[in-house]
Each structure stands twice: as structure tokens, then as C-alpha cells.
PDB file of N, CA and C in Angstrom:
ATOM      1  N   UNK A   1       0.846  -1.177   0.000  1.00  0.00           N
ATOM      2  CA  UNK A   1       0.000   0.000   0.000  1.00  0.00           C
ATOM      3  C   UNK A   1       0.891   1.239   0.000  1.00  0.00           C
ATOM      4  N   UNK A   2       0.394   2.139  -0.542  1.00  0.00           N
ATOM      5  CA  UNK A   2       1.369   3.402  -0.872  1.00  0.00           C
ATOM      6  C   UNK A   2       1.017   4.320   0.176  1.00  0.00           C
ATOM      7  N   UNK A   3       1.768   5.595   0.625  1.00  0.00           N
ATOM      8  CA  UNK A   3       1.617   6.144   1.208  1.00  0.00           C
ATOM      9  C   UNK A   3       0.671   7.027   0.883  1.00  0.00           C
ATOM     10  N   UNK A   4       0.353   7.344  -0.143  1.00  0.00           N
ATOM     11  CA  UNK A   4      -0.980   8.273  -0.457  1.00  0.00           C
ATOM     12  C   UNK A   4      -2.392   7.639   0.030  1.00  0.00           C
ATOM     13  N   UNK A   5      -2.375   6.433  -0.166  1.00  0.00           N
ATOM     14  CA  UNK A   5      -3.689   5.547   0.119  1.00  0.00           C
ATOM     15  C   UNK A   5      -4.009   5.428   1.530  1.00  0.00           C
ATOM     16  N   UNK A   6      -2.663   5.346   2.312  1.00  0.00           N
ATOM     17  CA  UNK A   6      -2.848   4.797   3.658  1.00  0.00           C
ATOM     18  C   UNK A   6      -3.290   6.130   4.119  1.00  0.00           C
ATOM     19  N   UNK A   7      -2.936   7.888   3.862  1.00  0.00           N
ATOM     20  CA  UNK A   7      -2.953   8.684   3.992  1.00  0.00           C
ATOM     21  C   UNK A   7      -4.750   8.953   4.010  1.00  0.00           C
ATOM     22  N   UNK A   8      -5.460   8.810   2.554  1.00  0.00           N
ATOM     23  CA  UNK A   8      -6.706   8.564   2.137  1.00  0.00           C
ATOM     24  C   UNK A   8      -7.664   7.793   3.171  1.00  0.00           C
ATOM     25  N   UNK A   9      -7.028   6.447   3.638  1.00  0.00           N
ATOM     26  CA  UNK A   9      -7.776   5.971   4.639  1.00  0.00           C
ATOM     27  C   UNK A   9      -7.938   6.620   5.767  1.00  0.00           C
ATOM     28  N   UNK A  10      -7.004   7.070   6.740  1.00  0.00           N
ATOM     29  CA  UNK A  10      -6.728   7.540   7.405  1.00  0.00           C
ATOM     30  C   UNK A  10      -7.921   8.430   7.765  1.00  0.00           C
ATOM     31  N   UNK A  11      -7.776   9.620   6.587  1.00  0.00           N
ATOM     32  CA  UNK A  11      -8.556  10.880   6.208  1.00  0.00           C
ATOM     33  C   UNK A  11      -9.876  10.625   6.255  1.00  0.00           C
ATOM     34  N   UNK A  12      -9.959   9.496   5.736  1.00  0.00           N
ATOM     35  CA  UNK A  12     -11.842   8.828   5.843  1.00  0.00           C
ATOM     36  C   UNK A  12     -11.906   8.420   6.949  1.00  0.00           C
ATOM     37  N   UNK A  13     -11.235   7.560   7.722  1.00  0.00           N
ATOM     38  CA  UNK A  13     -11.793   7.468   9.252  1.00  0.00           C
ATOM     39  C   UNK A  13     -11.967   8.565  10.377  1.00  0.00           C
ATOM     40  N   UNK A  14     -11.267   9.672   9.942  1.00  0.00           N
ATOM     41  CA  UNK A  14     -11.109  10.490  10.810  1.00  0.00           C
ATOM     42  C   UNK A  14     -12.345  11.366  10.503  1.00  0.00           C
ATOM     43  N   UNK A  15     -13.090  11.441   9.225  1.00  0.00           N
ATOM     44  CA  UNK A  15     -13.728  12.438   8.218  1.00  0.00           C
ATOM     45  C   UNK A  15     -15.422  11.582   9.292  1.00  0.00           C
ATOM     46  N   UNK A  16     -15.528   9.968   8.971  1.00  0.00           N
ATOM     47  CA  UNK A  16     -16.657   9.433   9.908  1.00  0.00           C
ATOM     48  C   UNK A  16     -17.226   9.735  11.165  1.00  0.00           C
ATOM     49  N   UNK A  17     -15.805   9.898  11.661  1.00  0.00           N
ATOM     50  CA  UNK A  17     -15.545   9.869  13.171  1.00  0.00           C
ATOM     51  C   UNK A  17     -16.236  11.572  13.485  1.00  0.00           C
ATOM     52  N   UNK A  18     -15.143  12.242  12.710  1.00  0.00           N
ATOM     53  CA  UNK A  18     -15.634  13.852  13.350  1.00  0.00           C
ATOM     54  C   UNK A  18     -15.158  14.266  11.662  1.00  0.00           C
ATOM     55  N   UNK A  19     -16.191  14.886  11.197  1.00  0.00           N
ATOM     56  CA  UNK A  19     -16.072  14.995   9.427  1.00  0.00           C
ATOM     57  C   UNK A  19     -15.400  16.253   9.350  1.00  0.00           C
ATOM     58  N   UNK A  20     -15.484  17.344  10.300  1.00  0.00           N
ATOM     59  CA  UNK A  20     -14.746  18.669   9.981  1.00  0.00           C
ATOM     60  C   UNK A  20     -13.122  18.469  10.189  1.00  0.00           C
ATOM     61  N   UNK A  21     -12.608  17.365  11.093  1.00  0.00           N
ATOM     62  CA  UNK A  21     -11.374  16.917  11.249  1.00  0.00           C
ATOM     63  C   UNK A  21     -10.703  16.458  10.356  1.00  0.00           C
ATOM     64  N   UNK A  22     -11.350  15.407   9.306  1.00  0.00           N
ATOM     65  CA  UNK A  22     -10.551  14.981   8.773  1.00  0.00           C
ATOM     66  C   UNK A  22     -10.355  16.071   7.330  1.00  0.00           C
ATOM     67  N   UNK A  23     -11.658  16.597   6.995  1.00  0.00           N
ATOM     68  CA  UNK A  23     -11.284  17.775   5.866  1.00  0.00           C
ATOM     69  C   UNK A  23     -10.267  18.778   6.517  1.00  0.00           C
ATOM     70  N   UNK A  24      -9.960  19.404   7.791  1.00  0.00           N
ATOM     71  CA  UNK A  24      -9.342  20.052   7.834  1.00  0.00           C
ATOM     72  C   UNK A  24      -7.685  19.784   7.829  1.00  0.00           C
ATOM     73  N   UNK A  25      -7.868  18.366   8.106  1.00  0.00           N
ATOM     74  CA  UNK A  25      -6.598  17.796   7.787  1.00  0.00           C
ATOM     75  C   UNK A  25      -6.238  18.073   6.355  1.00  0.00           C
ATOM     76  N   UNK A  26      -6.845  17.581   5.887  1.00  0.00           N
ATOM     77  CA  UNK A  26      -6.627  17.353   4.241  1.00  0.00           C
ATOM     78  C   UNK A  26      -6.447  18.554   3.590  1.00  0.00           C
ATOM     79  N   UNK A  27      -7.106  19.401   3.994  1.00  0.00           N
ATOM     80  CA  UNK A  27      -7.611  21.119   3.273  1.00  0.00           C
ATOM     81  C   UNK A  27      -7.051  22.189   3.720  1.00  0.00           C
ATOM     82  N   UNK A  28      -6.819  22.391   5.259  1.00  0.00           N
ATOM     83  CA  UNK A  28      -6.790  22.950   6.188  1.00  0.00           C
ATOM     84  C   UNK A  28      -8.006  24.068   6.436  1.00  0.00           C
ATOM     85  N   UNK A  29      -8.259  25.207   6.768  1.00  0.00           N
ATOM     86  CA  UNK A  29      -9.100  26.190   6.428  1.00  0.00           C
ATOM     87  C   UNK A  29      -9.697  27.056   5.681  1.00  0.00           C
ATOM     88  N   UNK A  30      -9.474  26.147   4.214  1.00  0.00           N
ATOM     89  CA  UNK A  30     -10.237  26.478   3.208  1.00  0.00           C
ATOM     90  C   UNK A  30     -12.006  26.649   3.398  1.00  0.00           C
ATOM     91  N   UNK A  31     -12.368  26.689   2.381  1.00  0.00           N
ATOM     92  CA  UNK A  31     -13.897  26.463   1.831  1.00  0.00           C
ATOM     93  C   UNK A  31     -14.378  25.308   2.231  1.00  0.00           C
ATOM     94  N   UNK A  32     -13.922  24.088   1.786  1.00  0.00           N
ATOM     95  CA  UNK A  32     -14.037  23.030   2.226  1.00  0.00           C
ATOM     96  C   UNK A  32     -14.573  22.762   3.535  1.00  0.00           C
ATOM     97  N   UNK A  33     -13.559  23.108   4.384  1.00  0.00           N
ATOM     98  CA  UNK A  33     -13.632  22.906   5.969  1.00  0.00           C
ATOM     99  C   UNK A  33     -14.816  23.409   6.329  1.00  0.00           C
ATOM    100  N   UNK A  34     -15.227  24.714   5.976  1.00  0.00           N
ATOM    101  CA  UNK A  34     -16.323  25.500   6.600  1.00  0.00           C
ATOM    102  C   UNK A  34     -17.665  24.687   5.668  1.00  0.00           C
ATOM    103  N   UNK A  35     -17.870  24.442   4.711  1.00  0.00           N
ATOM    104  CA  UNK A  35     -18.734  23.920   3.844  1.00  0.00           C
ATOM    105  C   UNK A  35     -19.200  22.603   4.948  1.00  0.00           C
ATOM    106  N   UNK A  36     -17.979  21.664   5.172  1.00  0.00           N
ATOM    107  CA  UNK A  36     -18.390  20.810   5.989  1.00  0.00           C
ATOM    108  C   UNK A  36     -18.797  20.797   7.752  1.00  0.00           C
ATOM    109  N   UNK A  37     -18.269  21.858   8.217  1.00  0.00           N
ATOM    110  CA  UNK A  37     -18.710  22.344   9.205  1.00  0.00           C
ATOM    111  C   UNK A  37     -20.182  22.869   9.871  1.00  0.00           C
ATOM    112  N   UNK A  38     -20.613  23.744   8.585  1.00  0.00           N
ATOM    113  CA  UNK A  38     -21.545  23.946   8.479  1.00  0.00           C
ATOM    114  C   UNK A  38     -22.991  22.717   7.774  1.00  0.00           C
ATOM    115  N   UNK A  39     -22.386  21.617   7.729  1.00  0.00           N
ATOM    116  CA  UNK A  39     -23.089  20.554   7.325  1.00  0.00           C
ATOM    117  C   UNK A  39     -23.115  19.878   8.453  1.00  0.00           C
ATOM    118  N   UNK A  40     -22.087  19.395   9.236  1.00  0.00           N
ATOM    119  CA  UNK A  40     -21.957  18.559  10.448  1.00  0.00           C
ATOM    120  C   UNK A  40     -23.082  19.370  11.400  1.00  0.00           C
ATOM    121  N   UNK A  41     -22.880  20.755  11.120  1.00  0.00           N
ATOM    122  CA  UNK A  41     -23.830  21.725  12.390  1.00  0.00           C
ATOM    123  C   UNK A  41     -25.477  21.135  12.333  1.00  0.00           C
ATOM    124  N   UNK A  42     -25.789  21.524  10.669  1.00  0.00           N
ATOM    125  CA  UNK A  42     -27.377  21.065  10.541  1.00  0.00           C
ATOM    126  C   UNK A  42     -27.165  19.750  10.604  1.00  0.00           C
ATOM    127  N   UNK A  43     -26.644  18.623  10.002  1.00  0.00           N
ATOM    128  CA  UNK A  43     -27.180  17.325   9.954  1.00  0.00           C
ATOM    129  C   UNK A  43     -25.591  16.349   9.813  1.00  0.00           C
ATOM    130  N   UNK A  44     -25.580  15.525  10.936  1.00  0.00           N
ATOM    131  CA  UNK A  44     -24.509  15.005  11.220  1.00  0.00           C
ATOM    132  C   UNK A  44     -23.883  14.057  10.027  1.00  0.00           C
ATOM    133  N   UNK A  45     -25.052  13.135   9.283  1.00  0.00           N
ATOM    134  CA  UNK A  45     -24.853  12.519   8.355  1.00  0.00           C
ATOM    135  C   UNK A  45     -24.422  13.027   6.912  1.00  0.00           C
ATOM    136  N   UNK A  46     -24.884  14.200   6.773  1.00  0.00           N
ATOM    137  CA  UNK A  46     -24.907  15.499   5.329  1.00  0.00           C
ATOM    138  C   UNK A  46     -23.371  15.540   5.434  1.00  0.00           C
ATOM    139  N   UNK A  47     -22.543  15.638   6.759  1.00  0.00           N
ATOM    140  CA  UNK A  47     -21.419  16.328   7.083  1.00  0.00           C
ATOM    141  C   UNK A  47     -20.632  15.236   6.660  1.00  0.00           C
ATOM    142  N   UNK A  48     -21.011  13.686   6.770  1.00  0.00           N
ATOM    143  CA  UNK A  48     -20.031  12.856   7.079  1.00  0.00           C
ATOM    144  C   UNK A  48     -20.226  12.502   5.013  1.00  0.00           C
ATOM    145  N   UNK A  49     -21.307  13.015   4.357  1.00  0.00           N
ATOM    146  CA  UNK A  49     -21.154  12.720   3.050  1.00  0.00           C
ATOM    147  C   UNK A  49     -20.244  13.250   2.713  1.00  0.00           C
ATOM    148  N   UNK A  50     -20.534  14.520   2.731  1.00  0.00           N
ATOM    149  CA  UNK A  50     -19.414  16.020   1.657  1.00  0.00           C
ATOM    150  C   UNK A  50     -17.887  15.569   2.435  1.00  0.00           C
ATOM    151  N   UNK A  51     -18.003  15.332   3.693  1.00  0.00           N
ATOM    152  CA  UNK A  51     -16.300  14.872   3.967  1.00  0.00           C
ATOM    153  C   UNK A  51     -15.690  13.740   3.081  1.00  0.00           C
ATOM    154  N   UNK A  52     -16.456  12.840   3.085  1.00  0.00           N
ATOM    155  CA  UNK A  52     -16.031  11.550   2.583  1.00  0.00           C
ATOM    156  C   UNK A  52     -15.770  12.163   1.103  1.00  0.00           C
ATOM    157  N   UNK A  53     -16.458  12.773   0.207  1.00  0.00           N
ATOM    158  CA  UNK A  53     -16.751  13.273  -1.331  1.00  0.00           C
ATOM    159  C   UNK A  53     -15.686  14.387  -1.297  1.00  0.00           C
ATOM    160  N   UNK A  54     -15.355  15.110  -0.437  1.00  0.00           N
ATOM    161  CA  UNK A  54     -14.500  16.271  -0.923  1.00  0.00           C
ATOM    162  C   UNK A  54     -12.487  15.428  -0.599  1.00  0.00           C
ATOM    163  N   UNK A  55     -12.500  15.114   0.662  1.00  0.00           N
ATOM    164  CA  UNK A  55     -11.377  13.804   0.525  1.00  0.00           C
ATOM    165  C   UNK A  55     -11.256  12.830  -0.515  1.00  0.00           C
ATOM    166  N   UNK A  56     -12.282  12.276  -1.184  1.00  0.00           N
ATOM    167  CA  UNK A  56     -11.676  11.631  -2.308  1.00  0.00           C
ATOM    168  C   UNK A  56     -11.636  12.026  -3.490  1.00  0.00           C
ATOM    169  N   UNK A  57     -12.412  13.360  -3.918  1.00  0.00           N
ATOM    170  CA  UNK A  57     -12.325  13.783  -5.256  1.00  0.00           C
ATOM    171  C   UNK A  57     -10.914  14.310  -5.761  1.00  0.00           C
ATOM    172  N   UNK A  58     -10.142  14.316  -5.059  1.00  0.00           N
ATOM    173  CA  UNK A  58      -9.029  14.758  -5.362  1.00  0.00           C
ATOM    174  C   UNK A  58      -7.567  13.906  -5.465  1.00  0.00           C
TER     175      UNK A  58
END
């Protein structure tokens, strides 16, 4: 396994767990972060989509 992948996993467990964490890992305080922040706020599950989708589109 490469280090980018293990990196990717990582990012997704952390993104499940607490979804603004692991985008901010990945992103830091971009758009992103707040996009998902503000998703985790209204609906916990909404938050844990766009984390999972904005970590792997890239």
C-alpha cells in the first residue's frame, strides 16, 4: 500500500468519526472545511457525506 492511500484511509476514518477533522486535515481552512462544518452543524450525516466526497475527489 502506498503512502498516499494509507494517507486517504486515514482521512476517511477520521472524516466518519468527526467529518470537519478529517477535511481540515486534508484542506486545512479552506472552503471546504467551513462547507463541511456547516453541514456537520445542521445534519450530522450530510457532514459525514461532503467529507467523505470532498477527501476523495481529489
Amino acid at each position: 500500500m502506498a503512502d498516499g492511500s494509507t494517507a486517504t484511509c486515514v482521512d476517511i476514518l477520521l472524516a466518519v468519526i468527526l467529518p470537519p477533522l478529517g477535511v481540515f486535515l486534508k484542506f486545512g481552512c479552506k472552503a471546504e472545511f467551513w462547507i463541511c462544518l456547516l453541514l456537520t452543524i445542521l445534519g450530522y450525516i450530510p457532514g459525514i457525506i461532503y467529507a467523505v466526497y470532498a477527501i476523495t475527489k481529489k
